[in-house]
PDB file of N, CA and C in Angstrom:
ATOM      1  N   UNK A   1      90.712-116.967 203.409  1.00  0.00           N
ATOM      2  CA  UNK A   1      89.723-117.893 203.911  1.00  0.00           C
ATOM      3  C   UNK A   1      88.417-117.152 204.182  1.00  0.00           C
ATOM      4  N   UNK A   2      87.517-117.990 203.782  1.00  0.00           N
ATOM      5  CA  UNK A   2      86.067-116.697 203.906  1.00  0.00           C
ATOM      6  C   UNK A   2      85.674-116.963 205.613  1.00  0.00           C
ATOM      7  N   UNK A   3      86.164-117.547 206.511  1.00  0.00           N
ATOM      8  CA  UNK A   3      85.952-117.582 207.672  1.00  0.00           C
ATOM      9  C   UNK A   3      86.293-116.195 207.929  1.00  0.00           C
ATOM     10  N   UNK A   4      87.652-115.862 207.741  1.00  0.00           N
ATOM     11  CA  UNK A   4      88.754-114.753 208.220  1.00  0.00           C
ATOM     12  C   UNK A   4      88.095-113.184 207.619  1.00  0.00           C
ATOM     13  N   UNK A   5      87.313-113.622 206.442  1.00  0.00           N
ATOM     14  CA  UNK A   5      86.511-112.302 205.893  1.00  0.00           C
ATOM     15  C   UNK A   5      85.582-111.977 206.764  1.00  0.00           C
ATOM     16  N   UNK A   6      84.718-113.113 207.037  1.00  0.00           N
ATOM     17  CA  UNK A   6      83.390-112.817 207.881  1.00  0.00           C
ATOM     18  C   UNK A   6      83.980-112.179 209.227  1.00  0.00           C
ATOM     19  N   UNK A   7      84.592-112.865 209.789  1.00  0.00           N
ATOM     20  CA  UNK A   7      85.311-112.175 210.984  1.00  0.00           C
ATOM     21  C   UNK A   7      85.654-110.856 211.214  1.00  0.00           C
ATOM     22  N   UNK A   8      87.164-110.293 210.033  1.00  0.00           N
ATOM     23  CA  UNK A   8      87.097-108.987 209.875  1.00  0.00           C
ATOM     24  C   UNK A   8      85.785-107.933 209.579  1.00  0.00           C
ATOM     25  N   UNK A   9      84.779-108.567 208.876  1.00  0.00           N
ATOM     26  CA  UNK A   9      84.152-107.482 208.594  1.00  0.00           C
ATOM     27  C   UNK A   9      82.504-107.727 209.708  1.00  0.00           C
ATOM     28  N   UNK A  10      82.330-108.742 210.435  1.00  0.00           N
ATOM     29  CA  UNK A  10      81.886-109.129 211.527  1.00  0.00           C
ATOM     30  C   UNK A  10      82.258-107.862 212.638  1.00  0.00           C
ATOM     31  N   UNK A  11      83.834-107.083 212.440  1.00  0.00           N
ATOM     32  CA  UNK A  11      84.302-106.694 213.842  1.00  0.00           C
ATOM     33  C   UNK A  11      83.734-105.062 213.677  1.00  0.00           C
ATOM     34  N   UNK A  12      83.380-104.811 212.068  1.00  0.00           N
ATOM     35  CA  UNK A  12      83.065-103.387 211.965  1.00  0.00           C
ATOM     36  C   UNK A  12      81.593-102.784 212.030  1.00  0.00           C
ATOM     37  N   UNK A  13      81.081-101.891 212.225  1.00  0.00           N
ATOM     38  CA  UNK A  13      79.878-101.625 212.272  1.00  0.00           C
ATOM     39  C   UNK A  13      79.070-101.536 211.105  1.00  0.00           C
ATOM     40  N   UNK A  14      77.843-101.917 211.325  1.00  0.00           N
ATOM     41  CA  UNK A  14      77.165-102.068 210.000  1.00  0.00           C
ATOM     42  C   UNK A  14      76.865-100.401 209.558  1.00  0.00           C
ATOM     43  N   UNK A  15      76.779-100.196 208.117  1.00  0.00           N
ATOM     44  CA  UNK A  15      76.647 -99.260 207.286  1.00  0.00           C
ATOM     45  C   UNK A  15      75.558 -98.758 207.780  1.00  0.00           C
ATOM     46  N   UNK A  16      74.062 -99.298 208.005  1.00  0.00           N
ATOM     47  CA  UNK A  16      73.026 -98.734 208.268  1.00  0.00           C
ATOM     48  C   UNK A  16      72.414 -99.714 208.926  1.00  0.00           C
ATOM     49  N   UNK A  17      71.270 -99.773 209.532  1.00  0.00           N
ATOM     50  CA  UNK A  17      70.157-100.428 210.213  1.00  0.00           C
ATOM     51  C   UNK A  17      69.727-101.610 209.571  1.00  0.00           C
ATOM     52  N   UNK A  18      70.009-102.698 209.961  1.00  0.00           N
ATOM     53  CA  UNK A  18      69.010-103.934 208.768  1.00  0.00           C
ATOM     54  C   UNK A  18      67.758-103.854 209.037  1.00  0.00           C
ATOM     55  N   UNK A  19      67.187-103.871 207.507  1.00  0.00           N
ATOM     56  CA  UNK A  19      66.188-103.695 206.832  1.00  0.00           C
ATOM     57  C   UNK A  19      65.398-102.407 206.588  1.00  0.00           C
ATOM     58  N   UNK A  20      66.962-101.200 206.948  1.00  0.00           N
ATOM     59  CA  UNK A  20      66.272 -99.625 206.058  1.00  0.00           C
ATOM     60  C   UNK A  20      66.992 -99.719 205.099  1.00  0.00           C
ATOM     61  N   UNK A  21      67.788-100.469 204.286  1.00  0.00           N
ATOM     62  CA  UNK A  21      68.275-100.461 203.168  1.00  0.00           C
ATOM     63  C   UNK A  21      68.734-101.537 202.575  1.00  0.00           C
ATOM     64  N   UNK A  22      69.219-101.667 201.374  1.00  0.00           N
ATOM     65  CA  UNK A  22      70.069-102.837 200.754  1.00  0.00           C
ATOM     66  C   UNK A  22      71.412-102.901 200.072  1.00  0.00           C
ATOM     67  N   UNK A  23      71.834-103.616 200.046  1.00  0.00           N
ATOM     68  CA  UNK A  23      73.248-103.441 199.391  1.00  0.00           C
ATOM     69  C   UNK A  23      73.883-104.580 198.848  1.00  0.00           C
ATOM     70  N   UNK A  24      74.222-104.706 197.478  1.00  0.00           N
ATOM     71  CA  UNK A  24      75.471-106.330 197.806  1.00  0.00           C
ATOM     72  C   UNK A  24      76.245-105.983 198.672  1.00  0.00           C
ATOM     73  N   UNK A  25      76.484-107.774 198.561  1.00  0.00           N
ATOM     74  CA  UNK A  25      77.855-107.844 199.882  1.00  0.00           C
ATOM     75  C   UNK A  25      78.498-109.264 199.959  1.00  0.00           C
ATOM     76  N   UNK A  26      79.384-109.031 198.752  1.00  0.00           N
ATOM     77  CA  UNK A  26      80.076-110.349 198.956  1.00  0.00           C
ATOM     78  C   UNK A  26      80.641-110.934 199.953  1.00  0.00           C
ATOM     79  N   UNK A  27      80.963-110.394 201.074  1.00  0.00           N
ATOM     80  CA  UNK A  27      80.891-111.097 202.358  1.00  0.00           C
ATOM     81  C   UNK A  27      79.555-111.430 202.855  1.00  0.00           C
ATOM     82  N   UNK A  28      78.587-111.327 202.418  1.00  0.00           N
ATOM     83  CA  UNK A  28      77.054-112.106 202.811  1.00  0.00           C
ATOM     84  C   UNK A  28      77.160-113.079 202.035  1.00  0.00           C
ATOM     85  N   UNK A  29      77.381-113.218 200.635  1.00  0.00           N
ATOM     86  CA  UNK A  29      77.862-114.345 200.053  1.00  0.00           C
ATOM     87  C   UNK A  29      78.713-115.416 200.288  1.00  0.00           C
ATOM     88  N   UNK A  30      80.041-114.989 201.270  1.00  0.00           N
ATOM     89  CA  UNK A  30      80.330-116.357 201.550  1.00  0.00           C
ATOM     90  C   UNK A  30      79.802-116.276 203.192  1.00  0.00           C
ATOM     91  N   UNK A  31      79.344-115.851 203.834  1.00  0.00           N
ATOM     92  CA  UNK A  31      78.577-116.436 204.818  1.00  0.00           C
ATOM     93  C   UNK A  31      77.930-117.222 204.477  1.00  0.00           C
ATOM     94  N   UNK A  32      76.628-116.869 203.379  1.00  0.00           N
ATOM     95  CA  UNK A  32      75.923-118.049 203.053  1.00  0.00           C
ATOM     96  C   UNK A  32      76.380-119.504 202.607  1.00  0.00           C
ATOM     97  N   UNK A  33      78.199-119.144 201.218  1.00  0.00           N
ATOM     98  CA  UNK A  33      78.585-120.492 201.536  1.00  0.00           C
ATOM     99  C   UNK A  33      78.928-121.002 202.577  1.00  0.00           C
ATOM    100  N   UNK A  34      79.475-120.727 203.643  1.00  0.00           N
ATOM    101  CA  UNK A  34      80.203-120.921 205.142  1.00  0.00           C
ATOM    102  C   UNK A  34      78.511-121.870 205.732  1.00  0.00           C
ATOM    103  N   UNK A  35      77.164-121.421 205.464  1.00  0.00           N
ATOM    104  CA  UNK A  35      75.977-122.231 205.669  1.00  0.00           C
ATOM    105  C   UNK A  35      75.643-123.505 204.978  1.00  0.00           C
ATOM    106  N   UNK A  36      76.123-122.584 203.744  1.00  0.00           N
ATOM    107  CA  UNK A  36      75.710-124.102 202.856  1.00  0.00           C
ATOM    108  C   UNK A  36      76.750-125.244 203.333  1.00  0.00           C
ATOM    109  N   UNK A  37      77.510-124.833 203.245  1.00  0.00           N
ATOM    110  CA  UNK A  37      78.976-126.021 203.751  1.00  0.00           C
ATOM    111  C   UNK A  37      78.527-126.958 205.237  1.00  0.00           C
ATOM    112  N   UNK A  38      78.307-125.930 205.943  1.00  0.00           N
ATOM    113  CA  UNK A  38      78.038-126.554 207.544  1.00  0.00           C
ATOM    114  C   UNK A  38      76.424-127.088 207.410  1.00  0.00           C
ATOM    115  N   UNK A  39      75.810-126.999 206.580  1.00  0.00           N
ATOM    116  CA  UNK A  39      74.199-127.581 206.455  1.00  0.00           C
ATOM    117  C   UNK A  39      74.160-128.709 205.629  1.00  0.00           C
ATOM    118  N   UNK A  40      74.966-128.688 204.666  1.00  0.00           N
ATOM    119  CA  UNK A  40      75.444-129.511 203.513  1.00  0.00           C
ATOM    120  C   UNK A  40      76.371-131.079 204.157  1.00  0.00           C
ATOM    121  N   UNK A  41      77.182-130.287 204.810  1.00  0.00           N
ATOM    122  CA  UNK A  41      77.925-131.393 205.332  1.00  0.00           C
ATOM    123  C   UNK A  41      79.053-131.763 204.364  1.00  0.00           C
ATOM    124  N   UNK A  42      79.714-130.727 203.407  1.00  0.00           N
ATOM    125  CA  UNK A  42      80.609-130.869 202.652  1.00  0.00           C
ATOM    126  C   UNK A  42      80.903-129.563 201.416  1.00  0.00           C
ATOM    127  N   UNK A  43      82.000-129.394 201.337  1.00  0.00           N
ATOM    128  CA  UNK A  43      82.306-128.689 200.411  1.00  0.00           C
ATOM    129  C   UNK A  43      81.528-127.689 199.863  1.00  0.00           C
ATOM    130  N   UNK A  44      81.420-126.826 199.106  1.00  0.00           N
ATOM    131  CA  UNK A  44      80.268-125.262 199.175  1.00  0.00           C
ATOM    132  C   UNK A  44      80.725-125.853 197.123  1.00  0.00           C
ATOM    133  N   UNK A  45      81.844-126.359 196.450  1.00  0.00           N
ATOM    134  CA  UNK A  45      81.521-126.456 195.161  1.00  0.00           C
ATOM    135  C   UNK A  45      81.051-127.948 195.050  1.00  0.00           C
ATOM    136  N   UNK A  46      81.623-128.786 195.508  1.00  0.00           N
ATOM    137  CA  UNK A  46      80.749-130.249 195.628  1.00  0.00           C
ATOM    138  C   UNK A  46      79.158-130.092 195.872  1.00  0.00           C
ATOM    139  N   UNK A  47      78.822-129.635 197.094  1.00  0.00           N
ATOM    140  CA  UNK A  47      77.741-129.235 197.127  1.00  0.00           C
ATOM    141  C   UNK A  47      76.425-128.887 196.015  1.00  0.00           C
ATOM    142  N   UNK A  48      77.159-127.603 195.173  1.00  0.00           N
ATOM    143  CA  UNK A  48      76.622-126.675 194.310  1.00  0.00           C
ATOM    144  C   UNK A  48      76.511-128.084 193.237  1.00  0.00           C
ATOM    145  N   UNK A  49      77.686-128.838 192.795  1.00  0.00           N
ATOM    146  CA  UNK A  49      77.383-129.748 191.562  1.00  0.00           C
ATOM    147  C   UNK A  49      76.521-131.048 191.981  1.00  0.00           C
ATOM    148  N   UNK A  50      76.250-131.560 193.130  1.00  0.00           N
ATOM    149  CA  UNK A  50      75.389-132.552 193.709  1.00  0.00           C
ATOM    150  C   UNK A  50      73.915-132.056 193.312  1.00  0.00           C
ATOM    151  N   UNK A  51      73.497-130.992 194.369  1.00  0.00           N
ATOM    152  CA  UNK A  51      72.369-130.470 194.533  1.00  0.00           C
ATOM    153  C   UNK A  51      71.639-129.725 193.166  1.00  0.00           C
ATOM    154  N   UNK A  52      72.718-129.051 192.528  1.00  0.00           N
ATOM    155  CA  UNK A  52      71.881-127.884 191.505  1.00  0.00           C
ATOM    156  C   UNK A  52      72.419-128.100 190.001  1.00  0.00           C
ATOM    157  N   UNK A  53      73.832-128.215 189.783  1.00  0.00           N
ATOM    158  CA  UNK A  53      74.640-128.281 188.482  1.00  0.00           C
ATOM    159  C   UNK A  53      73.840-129.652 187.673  1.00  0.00           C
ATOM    160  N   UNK A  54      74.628-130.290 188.320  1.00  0.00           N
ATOM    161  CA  UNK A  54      73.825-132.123 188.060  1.00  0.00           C
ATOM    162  C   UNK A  54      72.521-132.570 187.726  1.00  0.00           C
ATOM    163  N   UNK A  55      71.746-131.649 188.983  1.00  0.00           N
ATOM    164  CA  UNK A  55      70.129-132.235 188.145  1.00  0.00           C
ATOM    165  C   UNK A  55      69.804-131.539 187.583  1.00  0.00           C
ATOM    166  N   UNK A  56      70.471-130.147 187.262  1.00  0.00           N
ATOM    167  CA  UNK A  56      69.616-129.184 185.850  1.00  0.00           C
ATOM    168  C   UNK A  56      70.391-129.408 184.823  1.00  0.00           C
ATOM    169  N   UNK A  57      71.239-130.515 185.029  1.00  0.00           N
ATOM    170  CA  UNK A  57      71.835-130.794 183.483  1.00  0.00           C
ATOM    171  C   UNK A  57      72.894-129.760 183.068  1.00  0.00           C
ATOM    172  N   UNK A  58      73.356-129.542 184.053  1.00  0.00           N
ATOM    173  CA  UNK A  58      74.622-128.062 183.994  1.00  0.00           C
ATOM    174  C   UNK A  58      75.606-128.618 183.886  1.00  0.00           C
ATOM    175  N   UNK A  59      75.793-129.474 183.008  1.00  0.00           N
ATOM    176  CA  UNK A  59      77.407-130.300 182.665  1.00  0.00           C
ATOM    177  C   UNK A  59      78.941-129.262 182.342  1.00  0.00           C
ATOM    178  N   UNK A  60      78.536-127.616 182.002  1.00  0.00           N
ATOM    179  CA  UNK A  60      79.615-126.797 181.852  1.00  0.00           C
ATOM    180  C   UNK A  60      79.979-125.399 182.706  1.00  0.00           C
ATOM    181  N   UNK A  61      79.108-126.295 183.956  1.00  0.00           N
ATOM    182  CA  UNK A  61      79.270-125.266 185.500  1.00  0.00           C
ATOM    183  C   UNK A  61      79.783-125.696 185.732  1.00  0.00           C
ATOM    184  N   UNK A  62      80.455-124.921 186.799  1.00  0.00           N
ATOM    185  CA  UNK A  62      81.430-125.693 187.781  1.00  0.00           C
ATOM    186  C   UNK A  62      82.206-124.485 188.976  1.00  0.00           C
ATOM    187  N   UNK A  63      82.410-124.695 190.102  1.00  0.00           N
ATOM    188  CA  UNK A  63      83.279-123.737 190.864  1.00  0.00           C
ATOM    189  C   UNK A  63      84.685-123.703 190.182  1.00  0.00           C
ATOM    190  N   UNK A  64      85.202-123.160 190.030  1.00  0.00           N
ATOM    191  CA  UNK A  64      86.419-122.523 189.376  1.00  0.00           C
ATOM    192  C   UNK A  64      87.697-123.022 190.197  1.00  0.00           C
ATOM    193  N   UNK A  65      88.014-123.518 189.231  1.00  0.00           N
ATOM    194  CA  UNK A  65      89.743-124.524 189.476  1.00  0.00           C
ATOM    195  C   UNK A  65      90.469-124.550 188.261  1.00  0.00           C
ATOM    196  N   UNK A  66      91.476-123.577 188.272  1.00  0.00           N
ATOM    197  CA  UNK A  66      92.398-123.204 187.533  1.00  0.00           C
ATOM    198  C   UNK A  66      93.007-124.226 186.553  1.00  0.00           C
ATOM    199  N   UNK A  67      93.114-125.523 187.796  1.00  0.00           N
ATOM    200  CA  UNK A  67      93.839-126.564 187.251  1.00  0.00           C
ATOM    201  C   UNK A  67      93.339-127.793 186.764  1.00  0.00           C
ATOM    202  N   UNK A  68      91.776-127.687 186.653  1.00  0.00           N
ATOM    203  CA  UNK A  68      90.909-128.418 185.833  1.00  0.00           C
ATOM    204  C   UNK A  68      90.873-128.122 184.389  1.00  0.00           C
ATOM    205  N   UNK A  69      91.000-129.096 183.517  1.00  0.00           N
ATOM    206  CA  UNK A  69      90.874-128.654 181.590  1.00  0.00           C
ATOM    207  C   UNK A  69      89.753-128.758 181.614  1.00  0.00           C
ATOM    208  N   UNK A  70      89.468-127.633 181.214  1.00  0.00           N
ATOM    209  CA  UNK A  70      87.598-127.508 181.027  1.00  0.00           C
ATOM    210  C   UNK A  70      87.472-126.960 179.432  1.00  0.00           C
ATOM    211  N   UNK A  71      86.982-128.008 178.606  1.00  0.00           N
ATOM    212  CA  UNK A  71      87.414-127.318 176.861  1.00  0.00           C
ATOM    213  C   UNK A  71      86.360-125.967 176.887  1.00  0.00           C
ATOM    214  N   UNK A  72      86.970-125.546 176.143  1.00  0.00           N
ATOM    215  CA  UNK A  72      86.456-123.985 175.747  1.00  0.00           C
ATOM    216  C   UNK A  72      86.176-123.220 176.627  1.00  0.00           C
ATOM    217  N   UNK A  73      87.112-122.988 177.890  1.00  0.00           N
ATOM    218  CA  UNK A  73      86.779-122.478 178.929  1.00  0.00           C
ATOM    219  C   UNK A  73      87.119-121.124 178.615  1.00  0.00           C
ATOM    220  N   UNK A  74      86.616-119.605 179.044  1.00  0.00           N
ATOM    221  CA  UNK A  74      85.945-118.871 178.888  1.00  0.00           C
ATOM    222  C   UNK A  74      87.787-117.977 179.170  1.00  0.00           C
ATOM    223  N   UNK A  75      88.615-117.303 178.833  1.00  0.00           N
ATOM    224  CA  UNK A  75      89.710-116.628 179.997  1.00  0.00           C
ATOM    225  C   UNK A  75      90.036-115.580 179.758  1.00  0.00           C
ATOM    226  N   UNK A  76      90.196-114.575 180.829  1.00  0.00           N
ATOM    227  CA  UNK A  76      90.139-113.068 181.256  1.00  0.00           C
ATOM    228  C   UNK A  76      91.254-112.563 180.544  1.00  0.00           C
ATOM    229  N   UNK A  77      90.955-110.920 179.933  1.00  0.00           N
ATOM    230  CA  UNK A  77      92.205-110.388 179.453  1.00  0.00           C
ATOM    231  C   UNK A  77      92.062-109.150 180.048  1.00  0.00           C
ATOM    232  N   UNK A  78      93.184-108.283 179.783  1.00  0.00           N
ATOM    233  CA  UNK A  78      92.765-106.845 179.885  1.00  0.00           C
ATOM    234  C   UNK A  78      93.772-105.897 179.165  1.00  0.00           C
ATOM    235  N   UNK A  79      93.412-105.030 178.902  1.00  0.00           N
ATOM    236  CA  UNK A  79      93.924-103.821 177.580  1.00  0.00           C
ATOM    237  C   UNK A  79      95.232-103.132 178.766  1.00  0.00           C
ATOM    238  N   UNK A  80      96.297-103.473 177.861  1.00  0.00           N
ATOM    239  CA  UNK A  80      96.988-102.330 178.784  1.00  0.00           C
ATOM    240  C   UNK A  80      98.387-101.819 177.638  1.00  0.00           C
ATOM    241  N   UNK A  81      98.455-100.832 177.537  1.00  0.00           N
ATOM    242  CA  UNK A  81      99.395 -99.907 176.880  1.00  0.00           C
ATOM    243  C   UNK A  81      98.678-100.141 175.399  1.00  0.00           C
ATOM    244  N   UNK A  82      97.837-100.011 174.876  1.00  0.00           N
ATOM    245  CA  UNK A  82      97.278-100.683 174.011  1.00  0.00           C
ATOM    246  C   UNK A  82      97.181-102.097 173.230  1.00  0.00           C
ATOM    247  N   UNK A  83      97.737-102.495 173.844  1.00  0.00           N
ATOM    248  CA  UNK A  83      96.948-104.308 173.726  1.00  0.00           C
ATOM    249  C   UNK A  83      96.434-104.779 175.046  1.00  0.00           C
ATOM    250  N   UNK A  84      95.752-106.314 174.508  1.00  0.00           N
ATOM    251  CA  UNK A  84      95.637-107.302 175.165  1.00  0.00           C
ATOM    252  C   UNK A  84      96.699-108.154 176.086  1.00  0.00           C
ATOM    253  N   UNK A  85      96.434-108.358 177.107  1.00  0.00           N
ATOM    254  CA  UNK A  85      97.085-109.516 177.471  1.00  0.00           C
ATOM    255  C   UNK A  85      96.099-110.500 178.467  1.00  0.00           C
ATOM    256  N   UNK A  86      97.274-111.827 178.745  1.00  0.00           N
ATOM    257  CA  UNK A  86      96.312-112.696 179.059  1.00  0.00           C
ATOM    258  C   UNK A  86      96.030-112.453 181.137  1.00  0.00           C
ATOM    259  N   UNK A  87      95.070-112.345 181.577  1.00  0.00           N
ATOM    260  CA  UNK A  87      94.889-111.961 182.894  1.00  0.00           C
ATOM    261  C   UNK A  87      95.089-113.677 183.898  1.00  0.00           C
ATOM    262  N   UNK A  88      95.832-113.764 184.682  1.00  0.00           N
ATOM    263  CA  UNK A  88      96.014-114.817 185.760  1.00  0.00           C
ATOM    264  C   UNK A  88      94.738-115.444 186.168  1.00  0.00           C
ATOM    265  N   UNK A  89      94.331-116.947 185.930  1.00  0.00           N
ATOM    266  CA  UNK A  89      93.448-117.490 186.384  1.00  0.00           C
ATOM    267  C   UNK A  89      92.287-117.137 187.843  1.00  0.00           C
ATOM    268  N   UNK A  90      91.412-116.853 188.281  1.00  0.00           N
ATOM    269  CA  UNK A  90      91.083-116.360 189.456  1.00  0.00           C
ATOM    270  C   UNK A  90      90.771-117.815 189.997  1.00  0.00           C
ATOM    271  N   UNK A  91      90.956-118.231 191.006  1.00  0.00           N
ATOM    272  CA  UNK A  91      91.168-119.356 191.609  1.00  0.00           C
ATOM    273  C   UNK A  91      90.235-119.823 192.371  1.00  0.00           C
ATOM    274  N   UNK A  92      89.810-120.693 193.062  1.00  0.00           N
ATOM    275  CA  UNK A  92      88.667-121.186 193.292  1.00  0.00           C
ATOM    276  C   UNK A  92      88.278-120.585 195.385  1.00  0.00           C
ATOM    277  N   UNK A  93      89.709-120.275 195.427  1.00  0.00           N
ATOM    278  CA  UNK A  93      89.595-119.460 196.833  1.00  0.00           C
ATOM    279  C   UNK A  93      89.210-117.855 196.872  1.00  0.00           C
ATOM    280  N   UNK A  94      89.946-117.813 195.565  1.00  0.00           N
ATOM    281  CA  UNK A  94      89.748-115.958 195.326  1.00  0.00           C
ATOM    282  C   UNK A  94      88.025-115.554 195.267  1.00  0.00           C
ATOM    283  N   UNK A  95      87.474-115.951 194.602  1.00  0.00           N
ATOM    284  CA  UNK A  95      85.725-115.656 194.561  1.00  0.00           C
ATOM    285  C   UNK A  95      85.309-116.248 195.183  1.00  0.00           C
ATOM    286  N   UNK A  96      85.177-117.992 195.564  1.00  0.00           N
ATOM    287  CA  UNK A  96      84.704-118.814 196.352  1.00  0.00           C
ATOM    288  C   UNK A  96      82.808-118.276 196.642  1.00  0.00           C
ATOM    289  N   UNK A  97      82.251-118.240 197.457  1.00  0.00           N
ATOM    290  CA  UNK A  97      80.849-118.356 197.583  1.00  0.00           C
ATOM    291  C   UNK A  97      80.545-117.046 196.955  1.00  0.00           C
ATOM    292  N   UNK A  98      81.130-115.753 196.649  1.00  0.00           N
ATOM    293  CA  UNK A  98      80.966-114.584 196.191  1.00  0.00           C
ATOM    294  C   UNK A  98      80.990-114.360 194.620  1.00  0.00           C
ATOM    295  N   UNK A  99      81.485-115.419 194.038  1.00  0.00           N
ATOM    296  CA  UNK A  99      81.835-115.776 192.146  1.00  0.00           C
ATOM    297  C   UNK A  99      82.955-116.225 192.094  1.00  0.00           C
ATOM    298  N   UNK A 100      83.055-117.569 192.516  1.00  0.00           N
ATOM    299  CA  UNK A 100      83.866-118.284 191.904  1.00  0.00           C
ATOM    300  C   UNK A 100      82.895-119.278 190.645  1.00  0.00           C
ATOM    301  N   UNK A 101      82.346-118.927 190.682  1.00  0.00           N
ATOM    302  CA  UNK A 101      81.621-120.226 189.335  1.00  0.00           C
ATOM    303  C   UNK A 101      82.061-120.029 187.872  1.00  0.00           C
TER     304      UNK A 101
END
């Protein structure tokens, strides 16, 4: 749950001083969804397809749901012992405000 992320990493000390440096931080990412949600007044992927997907005509975005048929959807492999295989869907909780799209 990205509540439970912000929290844990809420309890540790920051790396450096804000604003002597920069860094990603996918836990700043779902803080910001955790904003958009509570400003929004609903859902952080509903949201994203109301506000931004929809009126730019983004008919083949979408937050990531395994169990949606989305044709020609895009899916992860990875090389191991020398082949391919097929990699487990990443789910719409696993990336969530950090890359789930």
């Amino acid at each position: 749950m990205p509540e439970e992320i912000v929290k844990r990493a809420s309890a540790s000390p920051p790396a450096f001083t804000p604003g002597a440096k920069w860094a990603y931080s996918s836990t700043g990412y779902d803080l910001l969804g955790m904003i958009i949600e509570k400003a929004g007044g609903k859902p952080y992927g509903e949201f994203l397809s109301e506000r931004i997907f929809r009126p730019l005509g983004m008919t083949a975005t979408r937050n990531s749901d395994p169990n949606t048929v989305i044709p020609d959807r895009a899916s992860g492999y990875a090389w191991t012992k020398g082949t391919f295989f097929n990699c487990a869907p990443i789910t719409a909780t696993a990336g969530w405000a950090a890359g789930s799209l």
